[in-house]
N, C-alpha and C. Protein backbone atom coordinates (compact mmCIF):
# COMPACT_ATOMS: atom_id res chain seq x y z
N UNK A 1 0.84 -1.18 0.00
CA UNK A 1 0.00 0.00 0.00
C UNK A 1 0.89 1.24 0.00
N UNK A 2 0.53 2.18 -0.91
CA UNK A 2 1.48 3.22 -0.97
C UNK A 2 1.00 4.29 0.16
N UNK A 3 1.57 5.45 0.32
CA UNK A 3 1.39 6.42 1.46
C UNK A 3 0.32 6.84 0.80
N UNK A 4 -0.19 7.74 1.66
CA UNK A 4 -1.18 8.65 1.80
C UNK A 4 -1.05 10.05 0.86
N UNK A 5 -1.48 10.81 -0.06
CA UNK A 5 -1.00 11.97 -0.61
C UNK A 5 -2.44 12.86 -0.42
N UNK A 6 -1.59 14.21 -0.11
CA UNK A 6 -2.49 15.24 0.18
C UNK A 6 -3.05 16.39 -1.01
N UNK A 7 -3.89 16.95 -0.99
CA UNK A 7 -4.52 17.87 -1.93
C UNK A 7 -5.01 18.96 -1.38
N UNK A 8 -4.39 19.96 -0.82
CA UNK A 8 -5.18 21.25 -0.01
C UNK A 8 -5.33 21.90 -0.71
N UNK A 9 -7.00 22.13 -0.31
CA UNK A 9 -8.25 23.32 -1.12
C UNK A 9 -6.90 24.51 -0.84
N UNK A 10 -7.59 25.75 -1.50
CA UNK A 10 -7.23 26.94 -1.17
C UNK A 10 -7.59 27.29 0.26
N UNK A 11 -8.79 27.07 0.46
CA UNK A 11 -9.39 27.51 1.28
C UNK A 11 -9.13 27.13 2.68
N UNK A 12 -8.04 25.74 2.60
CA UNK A 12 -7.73 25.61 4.12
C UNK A 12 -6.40 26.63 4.20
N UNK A 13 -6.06 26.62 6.06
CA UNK A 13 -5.23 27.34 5.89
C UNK A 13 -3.48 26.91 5.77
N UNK A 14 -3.22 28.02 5.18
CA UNK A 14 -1.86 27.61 4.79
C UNK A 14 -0.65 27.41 5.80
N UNK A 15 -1.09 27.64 6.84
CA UNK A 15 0.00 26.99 8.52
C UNK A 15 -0.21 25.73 8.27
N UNK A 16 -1.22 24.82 7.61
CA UNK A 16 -1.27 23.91 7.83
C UNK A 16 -0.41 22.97 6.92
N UNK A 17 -0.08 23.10 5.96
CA UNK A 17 0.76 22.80 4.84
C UNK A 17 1.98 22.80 5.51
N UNK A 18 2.09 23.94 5.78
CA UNK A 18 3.43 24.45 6.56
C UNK A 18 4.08 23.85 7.85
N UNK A 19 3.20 23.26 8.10
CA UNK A 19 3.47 22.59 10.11
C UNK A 19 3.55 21.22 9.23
N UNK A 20 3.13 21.05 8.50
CA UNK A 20 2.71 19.21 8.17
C UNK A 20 4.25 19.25 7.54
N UNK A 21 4.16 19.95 6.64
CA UNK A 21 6.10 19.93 5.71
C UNK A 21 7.12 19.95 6.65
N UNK A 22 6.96 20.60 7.92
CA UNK A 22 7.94 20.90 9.08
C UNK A 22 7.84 19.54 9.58
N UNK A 23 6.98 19.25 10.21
CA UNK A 23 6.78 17.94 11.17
C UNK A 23 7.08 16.68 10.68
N UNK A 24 6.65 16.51 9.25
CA UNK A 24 6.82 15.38 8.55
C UNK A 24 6.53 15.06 6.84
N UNK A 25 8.88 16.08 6.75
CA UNK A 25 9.01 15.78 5.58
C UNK A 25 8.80 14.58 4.12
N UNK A 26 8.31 14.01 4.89
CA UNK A 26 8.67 12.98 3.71
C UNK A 26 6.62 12.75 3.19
N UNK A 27 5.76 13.66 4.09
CA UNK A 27 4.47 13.06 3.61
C UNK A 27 4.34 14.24 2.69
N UNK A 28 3.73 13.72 1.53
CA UNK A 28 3.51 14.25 0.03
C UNK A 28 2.38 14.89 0.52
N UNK A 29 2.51 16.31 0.40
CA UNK A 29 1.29 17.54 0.68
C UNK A 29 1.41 18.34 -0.81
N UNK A 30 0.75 18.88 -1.26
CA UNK A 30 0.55 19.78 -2.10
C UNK A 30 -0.89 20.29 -1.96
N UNK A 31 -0.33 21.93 -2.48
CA UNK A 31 -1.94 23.15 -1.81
C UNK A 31 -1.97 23.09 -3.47
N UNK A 32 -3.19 23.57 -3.51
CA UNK A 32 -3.46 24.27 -4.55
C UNK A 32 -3.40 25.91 -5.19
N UNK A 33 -2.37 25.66 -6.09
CA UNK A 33 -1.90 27.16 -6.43
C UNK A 33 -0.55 26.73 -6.54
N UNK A 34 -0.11 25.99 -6.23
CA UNK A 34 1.40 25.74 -6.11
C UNK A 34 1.71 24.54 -7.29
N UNK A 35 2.78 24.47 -7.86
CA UNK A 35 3.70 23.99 -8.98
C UNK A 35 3.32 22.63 -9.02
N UNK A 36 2.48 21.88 -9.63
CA UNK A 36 2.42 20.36 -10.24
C UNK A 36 0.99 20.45 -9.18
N UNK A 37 0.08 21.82 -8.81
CA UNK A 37 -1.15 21.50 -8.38
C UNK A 37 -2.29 22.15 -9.48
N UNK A 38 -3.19 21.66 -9.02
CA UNK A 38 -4.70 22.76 -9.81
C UNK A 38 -4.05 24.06 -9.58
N UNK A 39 -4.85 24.67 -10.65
CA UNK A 39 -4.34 26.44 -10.35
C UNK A 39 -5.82 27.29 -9.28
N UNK A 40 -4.91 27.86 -8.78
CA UNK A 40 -5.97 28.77 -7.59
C UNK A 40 -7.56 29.11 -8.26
N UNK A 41 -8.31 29.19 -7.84
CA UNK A 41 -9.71 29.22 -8.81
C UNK A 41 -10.36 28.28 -9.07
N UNK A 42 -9.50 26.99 -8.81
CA UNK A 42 -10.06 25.89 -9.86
C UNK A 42 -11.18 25.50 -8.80
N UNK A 43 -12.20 24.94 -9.40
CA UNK A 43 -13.54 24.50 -9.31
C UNK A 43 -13.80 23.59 -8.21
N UNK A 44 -14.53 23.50 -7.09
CA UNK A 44 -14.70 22.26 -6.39
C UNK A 44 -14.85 20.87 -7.65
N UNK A 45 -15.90 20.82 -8.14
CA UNK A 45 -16.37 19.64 -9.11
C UNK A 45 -14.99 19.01 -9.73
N UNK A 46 -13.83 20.56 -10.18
CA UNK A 46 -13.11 19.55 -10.73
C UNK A 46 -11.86 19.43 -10.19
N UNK A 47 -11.96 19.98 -9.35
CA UNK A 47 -10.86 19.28 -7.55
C UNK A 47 -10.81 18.05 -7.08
N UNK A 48 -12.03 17.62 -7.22
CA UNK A 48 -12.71 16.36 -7.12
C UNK A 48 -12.10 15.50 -8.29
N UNK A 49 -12.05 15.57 -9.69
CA UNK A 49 -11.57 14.83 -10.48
C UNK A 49 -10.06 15.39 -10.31
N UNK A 50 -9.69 16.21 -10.13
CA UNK A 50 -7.79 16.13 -10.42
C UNK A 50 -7.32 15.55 -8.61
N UNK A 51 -7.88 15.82 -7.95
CA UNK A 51 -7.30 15.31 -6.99
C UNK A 51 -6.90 13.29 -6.68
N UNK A 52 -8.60 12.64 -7.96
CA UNK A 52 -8.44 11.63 -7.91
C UNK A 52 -7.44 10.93 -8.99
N UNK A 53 -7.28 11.74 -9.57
CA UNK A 53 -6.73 11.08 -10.98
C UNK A 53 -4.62 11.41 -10.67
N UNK A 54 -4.63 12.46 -9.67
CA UNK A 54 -3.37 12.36 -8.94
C UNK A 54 -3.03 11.74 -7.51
N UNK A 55 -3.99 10.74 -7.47
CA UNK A 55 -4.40 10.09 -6.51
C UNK A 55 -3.84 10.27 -5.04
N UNK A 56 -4.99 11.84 -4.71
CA UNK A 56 -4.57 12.40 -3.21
C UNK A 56 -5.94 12.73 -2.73
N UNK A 57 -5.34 12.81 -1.58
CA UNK A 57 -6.66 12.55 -0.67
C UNK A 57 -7.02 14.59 -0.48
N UNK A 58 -8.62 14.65 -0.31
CA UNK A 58 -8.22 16.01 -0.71
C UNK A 58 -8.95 17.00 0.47
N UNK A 59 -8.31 17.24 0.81
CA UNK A 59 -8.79 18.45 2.36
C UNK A 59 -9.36 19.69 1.71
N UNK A 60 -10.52 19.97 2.30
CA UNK A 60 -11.20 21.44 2.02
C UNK A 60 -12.07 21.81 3.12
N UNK A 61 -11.79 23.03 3.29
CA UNK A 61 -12.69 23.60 4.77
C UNK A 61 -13.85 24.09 3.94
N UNK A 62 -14.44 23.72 2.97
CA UNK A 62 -15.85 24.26 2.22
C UNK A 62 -17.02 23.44 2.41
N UNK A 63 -17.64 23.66 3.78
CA UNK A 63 -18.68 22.44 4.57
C UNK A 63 -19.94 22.53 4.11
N UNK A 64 -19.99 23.80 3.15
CA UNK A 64 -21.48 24.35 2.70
C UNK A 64 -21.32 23.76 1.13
N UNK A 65 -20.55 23.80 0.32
CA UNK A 65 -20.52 23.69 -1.20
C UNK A 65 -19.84 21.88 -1.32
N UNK A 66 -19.20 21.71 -0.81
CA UNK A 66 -18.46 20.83 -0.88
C UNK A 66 -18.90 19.56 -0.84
N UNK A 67 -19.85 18.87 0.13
CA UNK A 67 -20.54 17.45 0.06
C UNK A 67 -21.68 17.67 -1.11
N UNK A 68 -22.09 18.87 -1.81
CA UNK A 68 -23.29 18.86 -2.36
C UNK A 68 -22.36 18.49 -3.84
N UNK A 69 -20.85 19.00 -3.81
CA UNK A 69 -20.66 18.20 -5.56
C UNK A 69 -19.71 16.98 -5.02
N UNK A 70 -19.86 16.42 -3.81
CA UNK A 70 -18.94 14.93 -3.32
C UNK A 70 -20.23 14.51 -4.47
N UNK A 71 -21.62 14.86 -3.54
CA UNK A 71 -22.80 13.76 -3.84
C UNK A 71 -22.37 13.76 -5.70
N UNK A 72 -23.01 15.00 -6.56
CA UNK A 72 -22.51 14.61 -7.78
C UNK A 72 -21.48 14.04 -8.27
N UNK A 73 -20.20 13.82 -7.77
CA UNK A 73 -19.01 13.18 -7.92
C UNK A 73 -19.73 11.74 -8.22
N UNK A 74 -19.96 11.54 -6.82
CA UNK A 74 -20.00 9.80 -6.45
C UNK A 74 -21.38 9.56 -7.85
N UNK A 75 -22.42 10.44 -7.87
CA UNK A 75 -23.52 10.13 -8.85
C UNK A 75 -23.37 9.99 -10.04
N UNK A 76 -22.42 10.82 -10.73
CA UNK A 76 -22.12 10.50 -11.70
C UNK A 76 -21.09 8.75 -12.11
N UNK A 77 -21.00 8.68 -11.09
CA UNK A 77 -19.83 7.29 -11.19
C UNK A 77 -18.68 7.15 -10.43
N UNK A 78 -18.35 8.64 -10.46
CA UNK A 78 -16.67 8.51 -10.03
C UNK A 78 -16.39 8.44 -9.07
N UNK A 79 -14.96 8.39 -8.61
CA UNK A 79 -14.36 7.83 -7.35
C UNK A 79 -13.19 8.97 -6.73
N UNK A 80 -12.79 8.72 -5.69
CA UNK A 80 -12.12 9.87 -5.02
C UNK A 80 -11.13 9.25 -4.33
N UNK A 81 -9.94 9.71 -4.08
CA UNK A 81 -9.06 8.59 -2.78
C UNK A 81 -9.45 9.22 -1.40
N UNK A 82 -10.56 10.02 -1.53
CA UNK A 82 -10.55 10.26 0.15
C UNK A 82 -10.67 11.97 0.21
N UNK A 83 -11.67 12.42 0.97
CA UNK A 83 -12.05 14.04 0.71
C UNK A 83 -12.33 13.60 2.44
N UNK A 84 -11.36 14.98 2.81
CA UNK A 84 -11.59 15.63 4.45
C UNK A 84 -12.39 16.97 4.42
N UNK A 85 -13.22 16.67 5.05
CA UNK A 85 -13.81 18.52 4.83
C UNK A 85 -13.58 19.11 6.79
N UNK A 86 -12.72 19.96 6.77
CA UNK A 86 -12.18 20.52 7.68
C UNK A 86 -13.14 21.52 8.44
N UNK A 87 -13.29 21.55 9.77
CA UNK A 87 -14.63 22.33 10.09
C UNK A 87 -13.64 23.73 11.04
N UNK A 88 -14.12 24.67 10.72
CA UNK A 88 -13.78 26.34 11.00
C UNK A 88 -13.31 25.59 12.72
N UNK A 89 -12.20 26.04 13.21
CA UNK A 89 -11.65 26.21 14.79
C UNK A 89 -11.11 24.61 15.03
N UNK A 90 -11.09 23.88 14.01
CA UNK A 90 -10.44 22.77 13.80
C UNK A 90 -8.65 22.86 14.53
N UNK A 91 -8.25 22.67 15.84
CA UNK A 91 -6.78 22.35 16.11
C UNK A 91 -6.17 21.95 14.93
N UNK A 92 -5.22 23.01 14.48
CA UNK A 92 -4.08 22.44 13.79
C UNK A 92 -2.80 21.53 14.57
N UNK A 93 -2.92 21.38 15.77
CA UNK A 93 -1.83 20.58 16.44
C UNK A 93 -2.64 19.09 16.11
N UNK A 94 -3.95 19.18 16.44
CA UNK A 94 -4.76 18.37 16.42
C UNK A 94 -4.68 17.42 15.54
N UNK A 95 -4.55 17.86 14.20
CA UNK A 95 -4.75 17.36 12.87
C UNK A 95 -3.39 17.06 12.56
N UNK A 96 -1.95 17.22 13.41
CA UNK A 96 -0.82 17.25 12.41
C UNK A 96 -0.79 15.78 13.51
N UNK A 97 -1.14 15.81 14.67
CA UNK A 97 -1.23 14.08 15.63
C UNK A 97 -1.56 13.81 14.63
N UNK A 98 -2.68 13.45 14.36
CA UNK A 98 -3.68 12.56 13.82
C UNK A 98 -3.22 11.60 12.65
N UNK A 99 -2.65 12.68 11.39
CA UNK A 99 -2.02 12.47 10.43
C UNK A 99 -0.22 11.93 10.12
N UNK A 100 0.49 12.30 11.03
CA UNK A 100 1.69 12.22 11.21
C UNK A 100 2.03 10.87 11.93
């Protein structure tokens, strides 16, 4: 089984990228906006397809927009390696345990 790879929305925050790269170099994070990611703007719906097809698991703090195009994702057919939807006052120490 290969590791785990990450996909951060824009919309989470960017300490968090940052503490996870500090704490534990070797786990494959990439934000979006940054070099070999989606470009900033890009679409929930098709976050959802590039995140699966670069097969990473994909974090977004968007709790209102976000399960309503999971549901179209999954309806139309397709598949995902794994979508975190991050909720507002979420511990970032919290989340770098968890994951690390």
């Amino acid at each position: 089984m290969s590791a785990l790879k990450f996909l951060f929305d824009e919309d989470t925050n960017k300490a968090l990228t940052k503490a996870l790269r500090q704490m534990e170099p070797s786990m494959d994070v990439l934000r979006v906006g940054e070099s070999g990611a989606p470009a900033t703007g890009t679409l929930d719906p098709d976050l959802l397809i590039v995140a699966h097809a670069m097969q990473r698991c994909l974090l977004s703090g968007d709790r209102s927009t976000m399960p309503v195009h999971l549901a179209a994702h999954f309806a139309a057919g397709r598949h995902t390696s794994g979508v975190i939807l991050m909720r507002r006052g979420f511990q970032l120490a919290r989340f770098v345990q968890e994951f690390c």
